[in-house]
N, C-alpha and C. Protein backbone atom coordinates (compact mmCIF):
# COMPACT_ATOMS: atom_id res chain seq x y z
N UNK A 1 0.84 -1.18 0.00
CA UNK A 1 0.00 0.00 0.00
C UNK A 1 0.88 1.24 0.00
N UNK A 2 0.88 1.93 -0.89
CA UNK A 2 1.62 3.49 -0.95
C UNK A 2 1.52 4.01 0.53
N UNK A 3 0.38 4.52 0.82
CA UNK A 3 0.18 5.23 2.19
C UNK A 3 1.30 4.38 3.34
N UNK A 4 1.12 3.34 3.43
CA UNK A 4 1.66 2.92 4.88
C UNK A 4 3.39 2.89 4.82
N UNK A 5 3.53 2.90 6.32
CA UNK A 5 5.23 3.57 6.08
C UNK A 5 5.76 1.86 6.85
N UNK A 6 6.97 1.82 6.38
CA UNK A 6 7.29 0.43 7.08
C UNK A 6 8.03 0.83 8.22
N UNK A 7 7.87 -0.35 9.34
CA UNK A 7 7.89 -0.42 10.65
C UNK A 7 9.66 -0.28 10.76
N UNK A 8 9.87 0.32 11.80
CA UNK A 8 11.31 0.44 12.21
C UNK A 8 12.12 -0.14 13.16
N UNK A 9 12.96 -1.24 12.26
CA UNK A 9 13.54 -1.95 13.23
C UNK A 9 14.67 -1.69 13.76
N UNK A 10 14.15 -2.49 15.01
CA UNK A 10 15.36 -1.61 16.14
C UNK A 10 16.71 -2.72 15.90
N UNK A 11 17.75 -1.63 16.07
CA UNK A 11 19.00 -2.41 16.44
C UNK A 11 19.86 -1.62 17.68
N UNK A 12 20.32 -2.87 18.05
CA UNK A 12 20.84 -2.84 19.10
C UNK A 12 22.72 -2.75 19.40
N UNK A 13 23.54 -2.38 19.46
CA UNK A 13 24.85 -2.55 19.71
C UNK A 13 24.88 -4.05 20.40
N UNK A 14 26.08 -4.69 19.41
CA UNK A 14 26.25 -5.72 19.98
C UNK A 14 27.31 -6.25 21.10
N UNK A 15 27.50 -5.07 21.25
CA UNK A 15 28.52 -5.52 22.65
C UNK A 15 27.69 -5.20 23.81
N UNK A 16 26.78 -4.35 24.03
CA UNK A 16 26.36 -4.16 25.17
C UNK A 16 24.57 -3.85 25.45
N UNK A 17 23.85 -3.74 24.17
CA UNK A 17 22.73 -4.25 23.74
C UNK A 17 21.83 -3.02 24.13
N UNK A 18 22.71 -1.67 23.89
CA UNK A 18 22.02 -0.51 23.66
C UNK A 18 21.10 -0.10 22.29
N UNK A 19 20.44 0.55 22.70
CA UNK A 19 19.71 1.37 20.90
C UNK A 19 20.55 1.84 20.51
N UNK A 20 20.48 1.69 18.97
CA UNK A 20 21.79 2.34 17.97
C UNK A 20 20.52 2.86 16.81
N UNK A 21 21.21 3.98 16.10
CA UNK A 21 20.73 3.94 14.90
C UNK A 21 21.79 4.38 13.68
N UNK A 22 21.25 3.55 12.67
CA UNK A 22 22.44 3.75 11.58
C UNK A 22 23.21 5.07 11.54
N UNK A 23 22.07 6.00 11.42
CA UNK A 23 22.96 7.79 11.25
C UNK A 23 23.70 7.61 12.90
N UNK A 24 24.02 6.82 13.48
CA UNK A 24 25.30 7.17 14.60
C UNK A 24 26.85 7.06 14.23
N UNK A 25 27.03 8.21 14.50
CA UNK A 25 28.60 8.05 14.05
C UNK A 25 29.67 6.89 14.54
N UNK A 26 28.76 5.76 15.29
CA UNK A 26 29.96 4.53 15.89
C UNK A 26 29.30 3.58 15.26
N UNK A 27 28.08 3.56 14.45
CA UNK A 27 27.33 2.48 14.20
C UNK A 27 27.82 1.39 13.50
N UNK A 28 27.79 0.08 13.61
CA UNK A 28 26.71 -0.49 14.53
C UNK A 28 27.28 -0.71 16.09
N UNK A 29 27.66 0.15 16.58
CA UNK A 29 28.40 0.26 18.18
C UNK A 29 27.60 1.58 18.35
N UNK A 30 27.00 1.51 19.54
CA UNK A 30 26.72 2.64 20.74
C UNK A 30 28.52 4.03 20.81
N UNK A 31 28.89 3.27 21.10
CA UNK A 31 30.03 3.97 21.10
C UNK A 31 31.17 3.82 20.90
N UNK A 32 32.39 4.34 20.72
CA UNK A 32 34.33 3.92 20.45
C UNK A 32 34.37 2.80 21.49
N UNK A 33 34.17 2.58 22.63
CA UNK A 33 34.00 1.88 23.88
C UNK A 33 33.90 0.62 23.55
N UNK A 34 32.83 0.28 22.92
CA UNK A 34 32.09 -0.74 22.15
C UNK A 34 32.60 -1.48 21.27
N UNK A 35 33.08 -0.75 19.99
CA UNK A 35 33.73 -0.97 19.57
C UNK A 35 34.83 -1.39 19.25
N UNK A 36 35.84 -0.94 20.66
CA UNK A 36 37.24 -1.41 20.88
C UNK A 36 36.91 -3.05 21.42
N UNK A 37 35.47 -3.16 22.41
CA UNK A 37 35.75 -4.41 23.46
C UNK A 37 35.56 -5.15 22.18
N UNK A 38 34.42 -5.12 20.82
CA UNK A 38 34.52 -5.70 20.23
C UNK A 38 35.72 -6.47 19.22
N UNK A 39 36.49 -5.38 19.08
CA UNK A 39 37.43 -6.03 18.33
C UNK A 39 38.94 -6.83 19.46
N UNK A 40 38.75 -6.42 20.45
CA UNK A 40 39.86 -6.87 21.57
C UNK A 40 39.14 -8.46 21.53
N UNK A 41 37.87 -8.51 21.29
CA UNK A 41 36.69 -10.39 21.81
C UNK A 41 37.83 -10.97 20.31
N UNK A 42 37.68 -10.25 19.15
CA UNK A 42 37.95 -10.99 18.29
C UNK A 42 39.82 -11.26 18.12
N UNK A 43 40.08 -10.36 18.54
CA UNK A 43 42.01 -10.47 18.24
C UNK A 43 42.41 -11.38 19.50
N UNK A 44 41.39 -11.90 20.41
CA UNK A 44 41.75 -12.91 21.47
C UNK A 44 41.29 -14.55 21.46
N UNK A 45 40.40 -14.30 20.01
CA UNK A 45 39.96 -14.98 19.86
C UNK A 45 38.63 -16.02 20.15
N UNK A 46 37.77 -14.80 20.98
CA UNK A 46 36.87 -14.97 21.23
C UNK A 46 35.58 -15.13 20.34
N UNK A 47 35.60 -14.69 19.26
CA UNK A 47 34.49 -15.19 18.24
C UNK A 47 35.33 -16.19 17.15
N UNK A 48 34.64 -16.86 16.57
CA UNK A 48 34.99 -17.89 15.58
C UNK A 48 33.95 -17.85 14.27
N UNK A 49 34.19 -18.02 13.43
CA UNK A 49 33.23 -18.51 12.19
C UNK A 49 33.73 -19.84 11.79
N UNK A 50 32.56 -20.44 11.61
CA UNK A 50 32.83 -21.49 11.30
C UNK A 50 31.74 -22.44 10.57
N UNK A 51 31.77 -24.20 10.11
CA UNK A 51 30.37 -24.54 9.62
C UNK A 51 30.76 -25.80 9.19
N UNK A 52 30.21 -26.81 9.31
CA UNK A 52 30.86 -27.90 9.48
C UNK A 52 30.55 -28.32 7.87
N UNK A 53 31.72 -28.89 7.54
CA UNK A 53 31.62 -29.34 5.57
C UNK A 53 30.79 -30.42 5.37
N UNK A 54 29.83 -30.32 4.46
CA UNK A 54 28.93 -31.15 4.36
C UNK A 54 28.96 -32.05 2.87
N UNK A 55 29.70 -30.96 2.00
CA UNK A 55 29.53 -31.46 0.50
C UNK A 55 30.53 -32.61 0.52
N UNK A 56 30.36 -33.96 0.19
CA UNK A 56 30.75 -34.97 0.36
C UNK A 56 32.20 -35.02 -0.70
N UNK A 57 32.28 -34.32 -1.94
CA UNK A 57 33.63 -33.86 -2.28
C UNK A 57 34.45 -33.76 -2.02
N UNK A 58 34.25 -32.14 -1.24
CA UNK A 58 35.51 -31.27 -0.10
C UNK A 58 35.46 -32.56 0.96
N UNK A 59 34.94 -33.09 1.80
CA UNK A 59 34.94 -33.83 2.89
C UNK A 59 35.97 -35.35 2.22
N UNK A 60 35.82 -35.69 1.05
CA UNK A 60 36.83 -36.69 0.12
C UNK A 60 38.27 -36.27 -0.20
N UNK A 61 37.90 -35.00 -0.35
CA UNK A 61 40.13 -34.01 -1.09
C UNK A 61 40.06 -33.94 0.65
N UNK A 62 39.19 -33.31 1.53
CA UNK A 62 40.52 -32.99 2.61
C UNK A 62 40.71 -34.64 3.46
N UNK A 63 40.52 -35.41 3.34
CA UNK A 63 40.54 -37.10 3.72
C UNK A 63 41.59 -37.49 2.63
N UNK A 64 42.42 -36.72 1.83
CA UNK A 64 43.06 -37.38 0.91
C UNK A 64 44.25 -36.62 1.12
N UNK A 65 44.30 -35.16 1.59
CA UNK A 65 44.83 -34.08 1.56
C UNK A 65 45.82 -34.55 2.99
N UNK A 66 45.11 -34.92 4.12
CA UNK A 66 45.69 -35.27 5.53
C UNK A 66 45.81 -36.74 5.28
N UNK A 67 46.24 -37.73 4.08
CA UNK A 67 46.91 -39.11 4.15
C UNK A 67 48.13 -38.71 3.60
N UNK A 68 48.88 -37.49 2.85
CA UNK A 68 50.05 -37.29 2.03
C UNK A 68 50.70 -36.37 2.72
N UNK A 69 50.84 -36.27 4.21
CA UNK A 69 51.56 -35.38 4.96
C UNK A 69 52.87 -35.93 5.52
N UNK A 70 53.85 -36.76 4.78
CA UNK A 70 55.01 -37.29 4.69
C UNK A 70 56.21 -36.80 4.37
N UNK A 71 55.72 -35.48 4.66
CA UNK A 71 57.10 -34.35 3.99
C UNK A 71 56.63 -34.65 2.38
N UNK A 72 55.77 -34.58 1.49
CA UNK A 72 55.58 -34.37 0.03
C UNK A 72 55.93 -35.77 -0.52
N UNK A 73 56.18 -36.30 0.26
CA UNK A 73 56.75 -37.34 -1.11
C UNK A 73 55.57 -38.59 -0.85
N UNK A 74 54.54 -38.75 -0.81
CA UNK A 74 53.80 -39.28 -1.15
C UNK A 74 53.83 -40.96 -0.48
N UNK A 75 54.56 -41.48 -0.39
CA UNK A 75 54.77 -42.87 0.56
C UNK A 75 55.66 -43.50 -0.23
N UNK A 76 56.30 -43.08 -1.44
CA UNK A 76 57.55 -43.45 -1.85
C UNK A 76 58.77 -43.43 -1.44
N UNK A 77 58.91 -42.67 0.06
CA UNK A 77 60.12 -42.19 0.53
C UNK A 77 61.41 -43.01 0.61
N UNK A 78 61.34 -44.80 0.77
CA UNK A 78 62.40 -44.92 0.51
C UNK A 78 62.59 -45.56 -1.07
N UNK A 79 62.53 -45.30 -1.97
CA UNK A 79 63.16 -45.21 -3.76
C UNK A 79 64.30 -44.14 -3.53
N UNK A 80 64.69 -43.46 -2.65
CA UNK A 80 65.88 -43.10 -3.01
C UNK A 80 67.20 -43.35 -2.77
């Protein structure tokens, strides 16, 4: 419908779960504060990404990838 205006969703800073809004000059952080603890969580290693491999392929090369870790030479090592 032209007339109706869409609803405004709220966001929140994710370090400390204040109202933010985009036009804030720290956004998406409440504040520099925020911002720093956030990136100190990640350079300590406190967040991760991650996702477990499902495509049966990739899950075949890296099962093939961790049997040839013999220093490169493949299981021929003594032919020389």
């Amino acid at each position: 419908m032209p007339g109706r205006k869409k609803s405004a969703k709220i966001l929140k800073c994710p370090t400390c779960g204040m109202i933010v809004r985009p036009k804030d000059e720290d956004f998406p952080f409440c504040s520099d504060r925020c911002r720093k603890i956030d990136l100190g969580k990640w350079a300590m290693g406190a967040y991760k990404i991650s996702s477990p491999v499902l495509d049966p392929e990739v899950l075949e090369d890296l099962g093939g990838a961790g049997r040839n870790r013999d220093g490169g030479r493949g299981g021929d090592s003594d032919e020389h």
